[in-house]
C-alpha atoms as a PDB file:
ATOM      1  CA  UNK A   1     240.171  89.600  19.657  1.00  0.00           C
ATOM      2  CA  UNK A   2     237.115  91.257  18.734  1.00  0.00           C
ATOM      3  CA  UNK A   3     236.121  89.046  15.879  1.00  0.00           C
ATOM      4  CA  UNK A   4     236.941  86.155  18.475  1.00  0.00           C
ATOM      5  CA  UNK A   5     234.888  87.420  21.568  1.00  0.00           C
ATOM      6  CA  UNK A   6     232.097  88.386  18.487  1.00  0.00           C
ATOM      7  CA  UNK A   7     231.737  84.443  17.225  1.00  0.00           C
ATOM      8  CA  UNK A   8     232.163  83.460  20.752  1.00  0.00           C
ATOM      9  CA  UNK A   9     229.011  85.611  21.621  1.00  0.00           C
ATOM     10  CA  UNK A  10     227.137  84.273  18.569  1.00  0.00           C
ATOM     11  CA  UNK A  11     228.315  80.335  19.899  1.00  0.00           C
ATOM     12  CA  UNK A  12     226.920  81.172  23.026  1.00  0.00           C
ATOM     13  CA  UNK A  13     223.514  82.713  21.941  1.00  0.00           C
ATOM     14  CA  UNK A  14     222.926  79.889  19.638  1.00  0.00           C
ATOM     15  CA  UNK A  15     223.727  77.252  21.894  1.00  0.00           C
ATOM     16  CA  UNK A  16     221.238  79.264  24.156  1.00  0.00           C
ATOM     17  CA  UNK A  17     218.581  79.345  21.829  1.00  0.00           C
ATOM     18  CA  UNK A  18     219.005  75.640  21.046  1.00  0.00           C
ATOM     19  CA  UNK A  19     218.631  75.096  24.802  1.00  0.00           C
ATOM     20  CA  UNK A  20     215.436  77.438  24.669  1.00  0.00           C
ATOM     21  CA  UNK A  21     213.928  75.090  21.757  1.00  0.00           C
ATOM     22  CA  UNK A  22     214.780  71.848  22.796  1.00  0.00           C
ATOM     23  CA  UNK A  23     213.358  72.916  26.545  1.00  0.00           C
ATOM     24  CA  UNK A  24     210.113  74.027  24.601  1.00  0.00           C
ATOM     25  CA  UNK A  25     209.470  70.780  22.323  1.00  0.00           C
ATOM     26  CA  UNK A  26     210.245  68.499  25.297  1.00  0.00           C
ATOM     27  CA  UNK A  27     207.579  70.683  27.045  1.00  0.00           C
ATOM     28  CA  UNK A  28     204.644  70.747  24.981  1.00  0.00           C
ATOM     29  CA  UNK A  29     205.723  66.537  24.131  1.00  0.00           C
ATOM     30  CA  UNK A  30     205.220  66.276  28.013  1.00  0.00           C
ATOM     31  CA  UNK A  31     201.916  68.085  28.239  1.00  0.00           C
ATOM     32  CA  UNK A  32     200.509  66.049  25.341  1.00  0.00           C
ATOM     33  CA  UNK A  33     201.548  62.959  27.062  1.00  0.00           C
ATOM     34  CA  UNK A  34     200.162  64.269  30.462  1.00  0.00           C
ATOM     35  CA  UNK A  35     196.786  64.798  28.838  1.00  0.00           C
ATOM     36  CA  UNK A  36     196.824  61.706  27.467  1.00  0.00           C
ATOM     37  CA  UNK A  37     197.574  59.794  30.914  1.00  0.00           C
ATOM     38  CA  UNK A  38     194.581  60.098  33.032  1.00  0.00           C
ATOM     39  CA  UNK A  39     196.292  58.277  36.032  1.00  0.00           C
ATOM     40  CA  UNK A  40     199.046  61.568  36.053  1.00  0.00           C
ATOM     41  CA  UNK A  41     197.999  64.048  38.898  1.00  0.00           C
ATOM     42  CA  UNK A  42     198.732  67.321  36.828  1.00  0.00           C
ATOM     43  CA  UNK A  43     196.179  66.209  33.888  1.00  0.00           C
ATOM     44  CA  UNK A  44     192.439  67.834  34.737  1.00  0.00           C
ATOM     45  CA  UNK A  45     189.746  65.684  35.152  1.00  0.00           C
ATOM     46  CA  UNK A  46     186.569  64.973  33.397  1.00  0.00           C
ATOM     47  CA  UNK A  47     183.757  64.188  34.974  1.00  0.00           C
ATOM     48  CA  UNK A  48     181.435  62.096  33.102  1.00  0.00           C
ATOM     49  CA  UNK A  49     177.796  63.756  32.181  1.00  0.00           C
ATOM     50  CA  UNK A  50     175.393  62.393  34.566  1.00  0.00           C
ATOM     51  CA  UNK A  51     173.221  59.838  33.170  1.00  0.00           C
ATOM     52  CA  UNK A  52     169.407  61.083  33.374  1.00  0.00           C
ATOM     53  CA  UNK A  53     166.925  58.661  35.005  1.00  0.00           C
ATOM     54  CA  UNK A  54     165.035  56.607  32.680  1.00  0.00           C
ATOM     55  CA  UNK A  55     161.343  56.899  31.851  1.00  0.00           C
ATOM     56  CA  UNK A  56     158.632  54.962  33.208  1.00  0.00           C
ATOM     57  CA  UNK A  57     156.808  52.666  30.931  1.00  0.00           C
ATOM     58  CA  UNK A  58     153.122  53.891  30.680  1.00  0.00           C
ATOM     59  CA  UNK A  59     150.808  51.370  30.517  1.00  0.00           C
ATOM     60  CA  UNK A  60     147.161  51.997  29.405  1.00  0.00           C
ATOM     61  CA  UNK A  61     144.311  49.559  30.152  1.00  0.00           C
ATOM     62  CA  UNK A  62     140.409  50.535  28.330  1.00  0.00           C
ATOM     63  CA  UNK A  63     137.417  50.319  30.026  1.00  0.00           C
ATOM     64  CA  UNK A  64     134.189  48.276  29.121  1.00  0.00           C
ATOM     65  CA  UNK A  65     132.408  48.788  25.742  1.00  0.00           C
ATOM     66  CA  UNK A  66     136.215  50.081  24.050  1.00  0.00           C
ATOM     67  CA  UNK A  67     139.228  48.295  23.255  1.00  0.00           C
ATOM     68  CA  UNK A  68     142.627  49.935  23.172  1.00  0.00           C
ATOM     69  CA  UNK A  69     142.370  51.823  19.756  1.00  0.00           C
ATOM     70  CA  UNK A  70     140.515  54.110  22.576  1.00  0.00           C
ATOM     71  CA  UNK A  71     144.143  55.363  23.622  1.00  0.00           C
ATOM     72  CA  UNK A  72     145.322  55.732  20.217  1.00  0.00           C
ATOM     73  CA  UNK A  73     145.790  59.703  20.558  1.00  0.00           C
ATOM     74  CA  UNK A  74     147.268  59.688  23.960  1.00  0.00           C
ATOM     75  CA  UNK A  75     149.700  56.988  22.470  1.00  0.00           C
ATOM     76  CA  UNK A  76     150.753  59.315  19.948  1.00  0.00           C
ATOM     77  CA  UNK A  77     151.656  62.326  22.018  1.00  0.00           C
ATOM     78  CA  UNK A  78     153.474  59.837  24.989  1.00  0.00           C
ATOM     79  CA  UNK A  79     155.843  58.336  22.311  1.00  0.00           C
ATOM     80  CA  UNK A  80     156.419  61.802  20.693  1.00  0.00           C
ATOM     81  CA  UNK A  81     157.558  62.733  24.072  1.00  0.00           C
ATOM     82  CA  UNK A  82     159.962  59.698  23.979  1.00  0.00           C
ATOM     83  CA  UNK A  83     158.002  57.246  26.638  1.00  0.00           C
ATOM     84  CA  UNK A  84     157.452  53.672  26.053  1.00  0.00           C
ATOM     85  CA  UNK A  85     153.455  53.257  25.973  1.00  0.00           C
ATOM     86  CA  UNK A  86     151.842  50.161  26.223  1.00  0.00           C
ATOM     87  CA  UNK A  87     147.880  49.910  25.477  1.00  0.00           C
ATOM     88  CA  UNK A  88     147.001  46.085  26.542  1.00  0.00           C
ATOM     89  CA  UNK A  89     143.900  44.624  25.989  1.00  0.00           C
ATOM     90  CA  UNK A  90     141.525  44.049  29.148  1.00  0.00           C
ATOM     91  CA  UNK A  91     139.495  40.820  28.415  1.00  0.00           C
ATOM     92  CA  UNK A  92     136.279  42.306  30.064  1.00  0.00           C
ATOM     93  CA  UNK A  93     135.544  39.274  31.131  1.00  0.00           C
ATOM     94  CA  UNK A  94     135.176  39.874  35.265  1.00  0.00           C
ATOM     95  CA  UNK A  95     137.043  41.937  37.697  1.00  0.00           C
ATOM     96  CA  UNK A  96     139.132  39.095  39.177  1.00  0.00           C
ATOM     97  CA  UNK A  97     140.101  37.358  36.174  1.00  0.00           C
ATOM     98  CA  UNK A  98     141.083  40.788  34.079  1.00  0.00           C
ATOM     99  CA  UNK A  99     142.652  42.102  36.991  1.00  0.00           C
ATOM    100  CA  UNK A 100     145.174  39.039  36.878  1.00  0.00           C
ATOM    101  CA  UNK A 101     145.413  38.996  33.222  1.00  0.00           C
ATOM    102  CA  UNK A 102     147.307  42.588  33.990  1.00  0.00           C
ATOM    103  CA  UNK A 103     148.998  42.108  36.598  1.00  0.00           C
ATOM    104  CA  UNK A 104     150.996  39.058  34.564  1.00  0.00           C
ATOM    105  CA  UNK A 105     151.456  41.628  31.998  1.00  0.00           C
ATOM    106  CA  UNK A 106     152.619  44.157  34.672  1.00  0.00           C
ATOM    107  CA  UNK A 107     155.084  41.584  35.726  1.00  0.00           C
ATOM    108  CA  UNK A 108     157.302  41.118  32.517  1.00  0.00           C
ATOM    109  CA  UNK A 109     157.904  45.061  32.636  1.00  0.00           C
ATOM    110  CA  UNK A 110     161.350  45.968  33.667  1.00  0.00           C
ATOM    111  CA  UNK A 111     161.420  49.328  35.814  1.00  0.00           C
ATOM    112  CA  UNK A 112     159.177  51.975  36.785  1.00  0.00           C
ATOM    113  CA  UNK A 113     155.344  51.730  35.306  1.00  0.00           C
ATOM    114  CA  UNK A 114     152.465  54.763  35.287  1.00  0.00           C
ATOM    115  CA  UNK A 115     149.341  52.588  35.724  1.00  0.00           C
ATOM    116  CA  UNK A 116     146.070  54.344  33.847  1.00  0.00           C
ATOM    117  CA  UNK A 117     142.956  52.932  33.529  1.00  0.00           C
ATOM    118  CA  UNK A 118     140.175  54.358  31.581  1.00  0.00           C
ATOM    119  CA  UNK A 119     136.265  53.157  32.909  1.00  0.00           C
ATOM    120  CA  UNK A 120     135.911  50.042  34.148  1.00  0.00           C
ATOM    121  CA  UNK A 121     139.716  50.047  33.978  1.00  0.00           C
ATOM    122  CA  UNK A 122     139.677  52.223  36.930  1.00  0.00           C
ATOM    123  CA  UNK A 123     138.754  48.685  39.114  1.00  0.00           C
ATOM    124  CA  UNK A 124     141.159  46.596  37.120  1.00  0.00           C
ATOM    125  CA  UNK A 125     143.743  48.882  37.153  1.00  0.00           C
ATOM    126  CA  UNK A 126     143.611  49.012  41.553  1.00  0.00           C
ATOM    127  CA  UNK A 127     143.543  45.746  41.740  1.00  0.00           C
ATOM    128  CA  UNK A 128     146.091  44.785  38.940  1.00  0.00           C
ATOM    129  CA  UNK A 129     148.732  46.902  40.939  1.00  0.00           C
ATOM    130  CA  UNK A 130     148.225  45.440  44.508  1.00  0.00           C
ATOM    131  CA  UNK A 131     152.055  44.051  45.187  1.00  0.00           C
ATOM    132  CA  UNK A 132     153.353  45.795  41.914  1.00  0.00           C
ATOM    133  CA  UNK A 133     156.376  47.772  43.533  1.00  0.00           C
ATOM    134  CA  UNK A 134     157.168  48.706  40.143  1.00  0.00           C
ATOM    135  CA  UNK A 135     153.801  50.519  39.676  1.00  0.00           C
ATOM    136  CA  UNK A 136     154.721  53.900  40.685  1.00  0.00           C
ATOM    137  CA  UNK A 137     151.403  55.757  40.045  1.00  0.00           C
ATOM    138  CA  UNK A 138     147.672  55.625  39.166  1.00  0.00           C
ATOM    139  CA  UNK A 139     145.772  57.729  36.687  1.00  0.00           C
ATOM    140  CA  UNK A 140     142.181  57.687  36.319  1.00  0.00           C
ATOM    141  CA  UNK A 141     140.635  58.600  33.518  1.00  0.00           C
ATOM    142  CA  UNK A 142     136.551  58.747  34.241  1.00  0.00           C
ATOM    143  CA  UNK A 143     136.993  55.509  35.898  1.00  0.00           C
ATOM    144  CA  UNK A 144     135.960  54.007  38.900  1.00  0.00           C
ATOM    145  CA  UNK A 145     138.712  53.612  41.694  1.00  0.00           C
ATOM    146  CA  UNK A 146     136.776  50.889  44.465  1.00  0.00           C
ATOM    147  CA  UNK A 147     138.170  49.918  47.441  1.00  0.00           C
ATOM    148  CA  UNK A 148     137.803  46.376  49.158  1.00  0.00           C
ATOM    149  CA  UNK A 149     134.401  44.923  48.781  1.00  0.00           C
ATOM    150  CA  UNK A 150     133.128  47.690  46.364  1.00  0.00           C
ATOM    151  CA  UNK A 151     131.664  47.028  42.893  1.00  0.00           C
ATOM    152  CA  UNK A 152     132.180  48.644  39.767  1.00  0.00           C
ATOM    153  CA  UNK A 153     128.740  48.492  39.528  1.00  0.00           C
ATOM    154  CA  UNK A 154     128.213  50.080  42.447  1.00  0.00           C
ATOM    155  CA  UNK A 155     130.204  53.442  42.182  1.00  0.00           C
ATOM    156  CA  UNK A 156     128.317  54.977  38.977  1.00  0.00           C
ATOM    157  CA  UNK A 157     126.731  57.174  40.803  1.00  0.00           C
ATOM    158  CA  UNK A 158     122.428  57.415  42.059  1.00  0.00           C
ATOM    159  CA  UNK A 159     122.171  59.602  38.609  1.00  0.00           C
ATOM    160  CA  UNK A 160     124.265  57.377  36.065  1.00  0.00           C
ATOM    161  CA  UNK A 161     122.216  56.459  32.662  1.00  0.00           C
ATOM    162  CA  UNK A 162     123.237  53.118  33.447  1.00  0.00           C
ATOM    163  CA  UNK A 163     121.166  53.121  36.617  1.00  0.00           C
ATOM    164  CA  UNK A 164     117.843  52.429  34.482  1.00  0.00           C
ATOM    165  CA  UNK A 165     116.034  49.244  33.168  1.00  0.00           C
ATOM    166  CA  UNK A 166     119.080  47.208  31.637  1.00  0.00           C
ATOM    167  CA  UNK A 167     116.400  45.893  29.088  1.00  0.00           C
ATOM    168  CA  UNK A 168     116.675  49.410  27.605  1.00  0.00           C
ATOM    169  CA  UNK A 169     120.112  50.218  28.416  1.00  0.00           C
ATOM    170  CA  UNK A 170     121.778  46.778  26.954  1.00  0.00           C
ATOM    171  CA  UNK A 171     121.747  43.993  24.440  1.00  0.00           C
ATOM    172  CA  UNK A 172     122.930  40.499  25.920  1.00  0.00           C
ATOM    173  CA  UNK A 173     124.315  37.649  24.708  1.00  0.00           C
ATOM    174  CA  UNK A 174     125.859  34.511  26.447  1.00  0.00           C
ATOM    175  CA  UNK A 175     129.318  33.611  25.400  1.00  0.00           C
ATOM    176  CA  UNK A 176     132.025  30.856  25.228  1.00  0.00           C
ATOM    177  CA  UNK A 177     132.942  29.343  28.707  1.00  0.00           C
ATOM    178  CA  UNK A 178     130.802  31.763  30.451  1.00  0.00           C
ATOM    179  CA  UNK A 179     129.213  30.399  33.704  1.00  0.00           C
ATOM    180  CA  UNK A 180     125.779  29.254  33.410  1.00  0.00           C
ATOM    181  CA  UNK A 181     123.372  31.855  33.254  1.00  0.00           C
ATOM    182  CA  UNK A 182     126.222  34.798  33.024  1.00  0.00           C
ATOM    183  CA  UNK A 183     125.900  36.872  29.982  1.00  0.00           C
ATOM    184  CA  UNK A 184     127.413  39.353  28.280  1.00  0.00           C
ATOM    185  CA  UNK A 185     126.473  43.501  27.566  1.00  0.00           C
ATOM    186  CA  UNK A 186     125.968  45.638  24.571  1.00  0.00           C
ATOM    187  CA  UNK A 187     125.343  49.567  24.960  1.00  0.00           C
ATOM    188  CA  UNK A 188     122.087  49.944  23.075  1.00  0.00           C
ATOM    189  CA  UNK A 189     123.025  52.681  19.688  1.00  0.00           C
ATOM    190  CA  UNK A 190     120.782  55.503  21.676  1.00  0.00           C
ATOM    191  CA  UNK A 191     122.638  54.749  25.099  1.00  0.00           C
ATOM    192  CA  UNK A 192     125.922  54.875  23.343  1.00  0.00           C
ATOM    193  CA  UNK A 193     125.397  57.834  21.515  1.00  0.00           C
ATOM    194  CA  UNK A 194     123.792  60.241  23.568  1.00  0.00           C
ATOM    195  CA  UNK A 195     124.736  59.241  27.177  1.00  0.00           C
ATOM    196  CA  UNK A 196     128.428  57.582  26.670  1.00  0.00           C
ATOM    197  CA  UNK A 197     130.028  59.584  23.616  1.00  0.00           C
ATOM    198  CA  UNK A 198     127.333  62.594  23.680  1.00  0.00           C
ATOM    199  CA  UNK A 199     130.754  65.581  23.236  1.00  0.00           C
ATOM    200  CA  UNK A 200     132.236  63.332  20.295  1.00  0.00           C
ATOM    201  CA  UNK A 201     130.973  63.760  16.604  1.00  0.00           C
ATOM    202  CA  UNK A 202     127.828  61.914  15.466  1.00  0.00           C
ATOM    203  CA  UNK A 203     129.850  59.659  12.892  1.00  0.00           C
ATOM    204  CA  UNK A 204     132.329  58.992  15.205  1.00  0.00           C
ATOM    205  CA  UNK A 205     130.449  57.737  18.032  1.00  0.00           C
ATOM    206  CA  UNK A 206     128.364  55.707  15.647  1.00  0.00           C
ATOM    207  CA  UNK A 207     131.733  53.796  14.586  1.00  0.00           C
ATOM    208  CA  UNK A 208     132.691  53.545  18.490  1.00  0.00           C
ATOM    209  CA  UNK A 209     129.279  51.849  18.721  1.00  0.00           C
ATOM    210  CA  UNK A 210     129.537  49.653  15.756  1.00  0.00           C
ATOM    211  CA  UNK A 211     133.109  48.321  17.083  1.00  0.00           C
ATOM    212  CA  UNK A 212     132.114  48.499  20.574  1.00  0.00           C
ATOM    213  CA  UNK A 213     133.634  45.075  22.747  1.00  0.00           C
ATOM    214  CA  UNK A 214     131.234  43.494  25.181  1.00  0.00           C
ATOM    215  CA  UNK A 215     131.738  43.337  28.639  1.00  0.00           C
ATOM    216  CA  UNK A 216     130.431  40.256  30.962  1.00  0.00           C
ATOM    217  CA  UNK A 217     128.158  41.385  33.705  1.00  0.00           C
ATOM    218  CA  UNK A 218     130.669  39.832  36.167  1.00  0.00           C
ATOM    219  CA  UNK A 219     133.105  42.857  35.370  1.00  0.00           C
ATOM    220  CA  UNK A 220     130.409  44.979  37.166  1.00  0.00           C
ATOM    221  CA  UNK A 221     129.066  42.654  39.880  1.00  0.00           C
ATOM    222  CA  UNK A 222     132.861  41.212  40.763  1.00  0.00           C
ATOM    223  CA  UNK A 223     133.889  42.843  44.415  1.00  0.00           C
ATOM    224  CA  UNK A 224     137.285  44.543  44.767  1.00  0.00           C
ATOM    225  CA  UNK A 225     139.820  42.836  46.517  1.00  0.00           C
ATOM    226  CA  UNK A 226     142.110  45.190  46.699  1.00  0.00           C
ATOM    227  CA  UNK A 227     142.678  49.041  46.820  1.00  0.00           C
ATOM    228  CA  UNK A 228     146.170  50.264  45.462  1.00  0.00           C
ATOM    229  CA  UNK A 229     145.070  53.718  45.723  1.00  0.00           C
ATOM    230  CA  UNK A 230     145.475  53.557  49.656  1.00  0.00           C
ATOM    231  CA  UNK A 231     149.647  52.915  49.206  1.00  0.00           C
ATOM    232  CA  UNK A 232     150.055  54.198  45.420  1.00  0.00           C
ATOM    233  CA  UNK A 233     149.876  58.128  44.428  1.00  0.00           C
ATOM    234  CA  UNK A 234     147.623  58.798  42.144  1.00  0.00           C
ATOM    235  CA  UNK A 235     145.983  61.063  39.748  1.00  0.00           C
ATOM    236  CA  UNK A 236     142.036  61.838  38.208  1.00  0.00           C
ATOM    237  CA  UNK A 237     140.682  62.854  35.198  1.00  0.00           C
ATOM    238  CA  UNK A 238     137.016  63.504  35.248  1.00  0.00           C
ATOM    239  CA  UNK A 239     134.542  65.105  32.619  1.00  0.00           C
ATOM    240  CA  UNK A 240     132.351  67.332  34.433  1.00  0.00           C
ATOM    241  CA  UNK A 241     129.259  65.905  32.004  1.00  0.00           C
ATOM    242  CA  UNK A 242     129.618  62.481  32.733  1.00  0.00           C
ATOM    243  CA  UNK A 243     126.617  60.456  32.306  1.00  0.00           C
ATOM    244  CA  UNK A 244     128.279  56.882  33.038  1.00  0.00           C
ATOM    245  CA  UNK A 245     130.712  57.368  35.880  1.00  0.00           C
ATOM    246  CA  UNK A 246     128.688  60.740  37.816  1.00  0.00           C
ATOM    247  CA  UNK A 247     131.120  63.318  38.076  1.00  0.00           C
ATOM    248  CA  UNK A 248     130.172  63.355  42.171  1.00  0.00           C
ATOM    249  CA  UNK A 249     130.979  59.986  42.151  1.00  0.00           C
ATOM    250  CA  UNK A 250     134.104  60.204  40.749  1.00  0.00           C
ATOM    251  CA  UNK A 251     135.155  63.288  43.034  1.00  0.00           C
ATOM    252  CA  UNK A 252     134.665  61.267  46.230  1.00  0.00           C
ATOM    253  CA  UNK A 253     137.139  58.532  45.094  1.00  0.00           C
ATOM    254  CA  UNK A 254     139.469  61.475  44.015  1.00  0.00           C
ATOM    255  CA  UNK A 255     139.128  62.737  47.331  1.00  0.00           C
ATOM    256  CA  UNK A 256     139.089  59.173  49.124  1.00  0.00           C
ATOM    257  CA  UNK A 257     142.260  58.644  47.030  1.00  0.00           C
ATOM    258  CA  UNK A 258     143.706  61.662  47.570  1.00  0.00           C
ATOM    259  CA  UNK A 259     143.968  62.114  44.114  1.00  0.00           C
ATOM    260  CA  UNK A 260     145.320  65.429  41.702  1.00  0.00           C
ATOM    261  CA  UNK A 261     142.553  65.588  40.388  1.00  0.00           C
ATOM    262  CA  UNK A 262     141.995  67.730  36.889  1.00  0.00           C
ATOM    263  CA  UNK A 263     138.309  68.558  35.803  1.00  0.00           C
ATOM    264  CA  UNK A 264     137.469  68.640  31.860  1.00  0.00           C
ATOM    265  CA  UNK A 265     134.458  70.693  31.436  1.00  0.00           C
ATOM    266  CA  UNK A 266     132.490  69.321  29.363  1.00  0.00           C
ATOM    267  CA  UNK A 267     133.661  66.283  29.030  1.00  0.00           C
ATOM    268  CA  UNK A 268     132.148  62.924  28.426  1.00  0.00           C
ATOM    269  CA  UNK A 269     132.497  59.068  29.336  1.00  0.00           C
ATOM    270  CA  UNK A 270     135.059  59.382  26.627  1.00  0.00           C
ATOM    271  CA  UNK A 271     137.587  62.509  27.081  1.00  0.00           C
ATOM    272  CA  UNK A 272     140.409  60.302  26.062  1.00  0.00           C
ATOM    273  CA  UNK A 273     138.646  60.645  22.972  1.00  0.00           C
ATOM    274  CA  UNK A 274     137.524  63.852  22.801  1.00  0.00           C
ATOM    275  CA  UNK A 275     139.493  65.595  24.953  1.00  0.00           C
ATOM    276  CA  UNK A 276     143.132  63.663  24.647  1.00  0.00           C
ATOM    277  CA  UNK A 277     145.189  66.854  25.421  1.00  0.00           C
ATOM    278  CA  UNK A 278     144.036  67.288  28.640  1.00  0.00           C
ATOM    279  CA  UNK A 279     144.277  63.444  29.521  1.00  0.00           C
ATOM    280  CA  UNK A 280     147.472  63.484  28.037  1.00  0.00           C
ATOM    281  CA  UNK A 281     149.162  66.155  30.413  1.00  0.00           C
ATOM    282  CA  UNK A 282     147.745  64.300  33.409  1.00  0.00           C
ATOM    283  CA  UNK A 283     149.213  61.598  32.465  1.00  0.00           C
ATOM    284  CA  UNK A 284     152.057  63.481  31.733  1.00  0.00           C
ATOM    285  CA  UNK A 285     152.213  65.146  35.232  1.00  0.00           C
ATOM    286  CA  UNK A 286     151.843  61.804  36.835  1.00  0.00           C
ATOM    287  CA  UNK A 287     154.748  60.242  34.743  1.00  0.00           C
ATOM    288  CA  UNK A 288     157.184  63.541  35.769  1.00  0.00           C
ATOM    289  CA  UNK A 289     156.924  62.675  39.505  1.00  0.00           C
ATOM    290  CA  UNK A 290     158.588  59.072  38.775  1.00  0.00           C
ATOM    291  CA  UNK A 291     162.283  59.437  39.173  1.00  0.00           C
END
């Protein structure tokens, strides 16, 4: 009896352990397939990482007596930081005409767009986004920011070095398809030097000068016809030693505008050239507020 009652006891607790097994692999088979089954209420869900918001495109439009090698710093630092920068040429061939040669540009860019214009840029730029919902903000960069009816021309400034004789501030030249009579501007060497690019290195501003674009007189003399500034945030840069585009000029479109406005002491015409770090984190601050 007791060697019966001892295998029945051993029948029992292996059966029981069998049980115990069997139970277990059935049990971790069912939790794999649970996991793998998203439409089963016991699994645990997922959520999927948000996606973030993708950057504006930056687009950068020079000013008169440049081209866009001008940006070629700022470019640098923007695509390091993973934006898509555009530097477009501006024909500098008349307020109107420019202004529409951007805004057709503007118009094959999918998404949000920082506008900046450097100069005379400043005018192309607030026209060139009139009607642009995708233009999200302005930056100006020592540039001129006119609303309706105001000239480029006209917002230098009562102390500007190009407020003199423009015998002895310019070289002109007539050029193709030019209306008659309309000509085209040089910056005389001693203009360019020491009034436009006086904070940049000798050498270099003598290159800048040697490869300098000209700009038609009509860029200057052209009335605004529109002000994007009034509807569209924007942002300023302005050298406080700016012989072109006076510094108090420049601060009452910043105010007008009601601009952030960032002051580079020191700085010339050209801080995009000689001071790129500071245009670069306006720019920079402008882009962050597009979401």
């Amino acid at each position: 009896m007791h060697t019966s009652s001892g295998k029945l006891h051993s029948a029992l607790l292996t059966g029981a352990l069998s049980a115990v097994l069997a139970l277990g692999v059935a049990t971790v088979t069912g939790t794999t397939a649970q996991a793998a089954t998203p439409a089963d209420p016991g699994s645990v869900a997922h959520a999927a990482p948000a996606q973030a918001a993708p950057k504006p495109t930056i687009v950068l439009v020079h000013g008169a007596w440049a081209d866009a090698s001008s940006w070629n710093a700022e470019v640098d630092a923007l695509q390091r930081d993973g934006y898509v920068v555009r530097a477009i040429d501006n024909p500098l061939r008349g307020l109107t005409s420019d202004a529409e040669e951007v805004k057709d540009f503007l118009s094959t860019i999918k998404g949000p767009i920082v506008l900046v214009g450097h100069s005379y840029g400043g005018a192309v730029i607030t026209n060139a986004a009139a009607g642009n919902p995708n233009v999200k903000v302005l930056v100006y960069v020592d540039a001129a920011a006119p609303d309706v009816g105001e000239t480029n021309g006209q917002l230098s400034g009562k102390t500007s070095a190009l407020s003199g004789n423009p015998a002895t501030l310019f070289d002109s030249t007539p050029y193709v398809g030019a209306p008659a009579g309309a000509v085209q501007y040089y910056l005389k060497e001693n203009i360019f030097l020491h009034n436009f690019a006086p904070d940049l290195p000798t050498r270099t501003a003598q290159q800048l000068w040697a490869t300098q674009r000209p700009a038609a007189a009509a860029a200057f003399n052209t009335p605004s016809t529109a002000a994007a500034w009034k509807t569209i945030p924007s942002w300023y840069v302005i050298g406080t030693k700016d012989q072109i585009i006076t510094p108090q000029s420049q601060l009452a479109m910043a105010h007008r505008a009601h601009s952030h406005i960032v002051e580079v002491p020191g700085g010339s015409h050209l801080t995009l050239i000689s001071h790129p770090v500071e245009v670069t984190n306006q720019i920079l601050a402008a882009a962050r507020t597009v979401h």
